[in-house]
Every structure is written in C-alpha cells, then in structure tokens.
Protein backbone atom coordinates (compact mmCIF):
# COMPACT_ATOMS: atom_id res chain seq x y z
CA UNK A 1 -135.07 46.25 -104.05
CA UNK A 2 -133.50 44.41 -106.83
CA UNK A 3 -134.64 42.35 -109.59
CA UNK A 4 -134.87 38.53 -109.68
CA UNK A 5 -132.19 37.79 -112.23
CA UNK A 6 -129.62 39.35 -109.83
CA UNK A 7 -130.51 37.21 -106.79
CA UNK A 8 -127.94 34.36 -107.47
CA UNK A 9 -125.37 37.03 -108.60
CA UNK A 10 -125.76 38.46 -105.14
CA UNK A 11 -125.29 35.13 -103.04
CA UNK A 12 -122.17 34.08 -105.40
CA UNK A 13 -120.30 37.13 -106.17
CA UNK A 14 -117.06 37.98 -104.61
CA UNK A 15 -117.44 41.22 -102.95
CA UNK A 16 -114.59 43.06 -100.28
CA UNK A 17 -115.29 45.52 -97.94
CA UNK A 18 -112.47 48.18 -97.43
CA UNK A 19 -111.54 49.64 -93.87
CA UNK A 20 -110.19 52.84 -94.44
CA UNK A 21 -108.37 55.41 -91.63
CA UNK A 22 -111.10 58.19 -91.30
CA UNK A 23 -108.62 61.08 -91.46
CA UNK A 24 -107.74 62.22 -95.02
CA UNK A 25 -111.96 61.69 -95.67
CA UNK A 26 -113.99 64.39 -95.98
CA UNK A 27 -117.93 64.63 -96.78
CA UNK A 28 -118.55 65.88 -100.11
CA UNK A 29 -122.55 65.92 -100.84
CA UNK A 30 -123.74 62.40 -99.77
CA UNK A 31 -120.50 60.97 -99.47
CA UNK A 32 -117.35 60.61 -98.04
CA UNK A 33 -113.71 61.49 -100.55
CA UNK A 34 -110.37 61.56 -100.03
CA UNK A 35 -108.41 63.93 -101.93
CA UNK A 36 -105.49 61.71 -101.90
CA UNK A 37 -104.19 57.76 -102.52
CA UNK A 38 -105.28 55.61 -99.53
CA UNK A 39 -104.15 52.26 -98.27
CA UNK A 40 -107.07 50.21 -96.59
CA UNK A 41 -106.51 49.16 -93.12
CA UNK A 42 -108.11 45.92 -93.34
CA UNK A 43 -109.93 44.12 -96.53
CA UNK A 44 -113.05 41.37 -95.51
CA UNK A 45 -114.37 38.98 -97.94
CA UNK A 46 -118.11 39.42 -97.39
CA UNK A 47 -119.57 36.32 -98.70
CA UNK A 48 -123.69 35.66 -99.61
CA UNK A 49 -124.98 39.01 -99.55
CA UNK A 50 -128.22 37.70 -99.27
CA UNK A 51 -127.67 35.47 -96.12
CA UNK A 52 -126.16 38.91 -94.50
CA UNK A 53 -129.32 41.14 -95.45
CA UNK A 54 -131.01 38.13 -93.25
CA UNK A 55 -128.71 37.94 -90.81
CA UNK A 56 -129.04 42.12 -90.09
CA UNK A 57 -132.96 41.48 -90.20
CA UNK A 58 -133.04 43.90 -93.57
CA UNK A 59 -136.10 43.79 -95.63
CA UNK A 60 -134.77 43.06 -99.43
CA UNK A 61 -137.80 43.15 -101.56
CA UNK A 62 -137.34 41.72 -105.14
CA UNK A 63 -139.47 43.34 -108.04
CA UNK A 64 -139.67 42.40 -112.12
CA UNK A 65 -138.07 45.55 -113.19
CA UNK A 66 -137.08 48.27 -110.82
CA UNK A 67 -137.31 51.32 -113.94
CA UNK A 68 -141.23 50.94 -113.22
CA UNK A 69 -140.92 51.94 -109.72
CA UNK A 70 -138.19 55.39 -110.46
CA UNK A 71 -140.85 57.58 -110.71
CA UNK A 72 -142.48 56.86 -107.20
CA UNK A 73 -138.92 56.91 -105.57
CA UNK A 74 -137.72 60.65 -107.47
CA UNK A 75 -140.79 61.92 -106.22
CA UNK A 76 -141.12 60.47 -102.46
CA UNK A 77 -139.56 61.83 -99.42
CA UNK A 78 -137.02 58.76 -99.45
CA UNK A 79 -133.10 59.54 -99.78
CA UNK A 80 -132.54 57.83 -103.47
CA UNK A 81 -129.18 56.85 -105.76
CA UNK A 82 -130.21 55.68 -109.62
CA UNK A 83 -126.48 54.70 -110.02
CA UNK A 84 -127.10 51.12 -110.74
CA UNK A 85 -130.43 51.81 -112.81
CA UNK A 86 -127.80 51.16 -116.27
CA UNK A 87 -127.65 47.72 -114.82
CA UNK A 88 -132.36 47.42 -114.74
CA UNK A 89 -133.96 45.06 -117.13
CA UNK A 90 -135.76 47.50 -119.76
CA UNK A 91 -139.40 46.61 -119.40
C-alpha cells in the first residue's frame, strides 16, 4: 500500500539490491544482522519498482493516506513494520 504522491518516486528512483554471503548473518527478531563489516557479493540496479511489482503479479494497492488505515493493520493478524509511517501524508 502506498500513497499516490509516491507512485512516480517509485518508478524513477534509483534503488540497488545488495547480495550478501549468508554466513556472518544471523536472525535477530524479524530480521537478519551481521555483527560485523560486510562486502556485498554482487550489487543490481533494480529499475521501475512499479513495473517489477507487475511483473511478480504483486497486488500494490494505492490509498490517500496510509495513517488512516494503522489502526486496522496493529490490530489484524497480518505481520506489520510502521518504519516508513514518518514518511505518510498527515491527514
């Protein structure tokens, strides 16, 4: 889900994806940290991040302001991160 101001952010913005060797990683709550410095294997320029939601056949819903909808995600069954919620249009 993502607001509609951030639609042609997400089909121009340069974003990499990192390869990194698995070994030093370790799971730490939700996510994966390495205690020490690690050099990525490969780096991938990813392009239109819209076109690649369509191309993976994932459902990306866009919605006025997402702050509206926090309460029915905290409270659902769904696996949730609010880290980006700084970046929400206040309603």
């Amino acid at each position: 889900m993502l607001e509609p101001r951030w639609l042609r952010a997400m089909q121009t913005t340069t974003l990499y994806a990192y390869r990194m060797p698995e070994e030093t990683f370790e799971l730490e709550d939700r996510f994966y940290i390495s205690p020490g410095t690690v050099d990525a294997l490969e780096r991938v320029e990813l392009g239109d991040l819209l076109q690649l939601h369509a191309d993976a056949s994932i459902e990306l819903r866009s919605a006025p302001g997402l702050l509206a909808l926090w309460d029915e995600v905290t409270t659902s069954t769904l696996d949730f991160s609010g880290i980006r919620l700084r970046n929400a249009a206040v309603a």
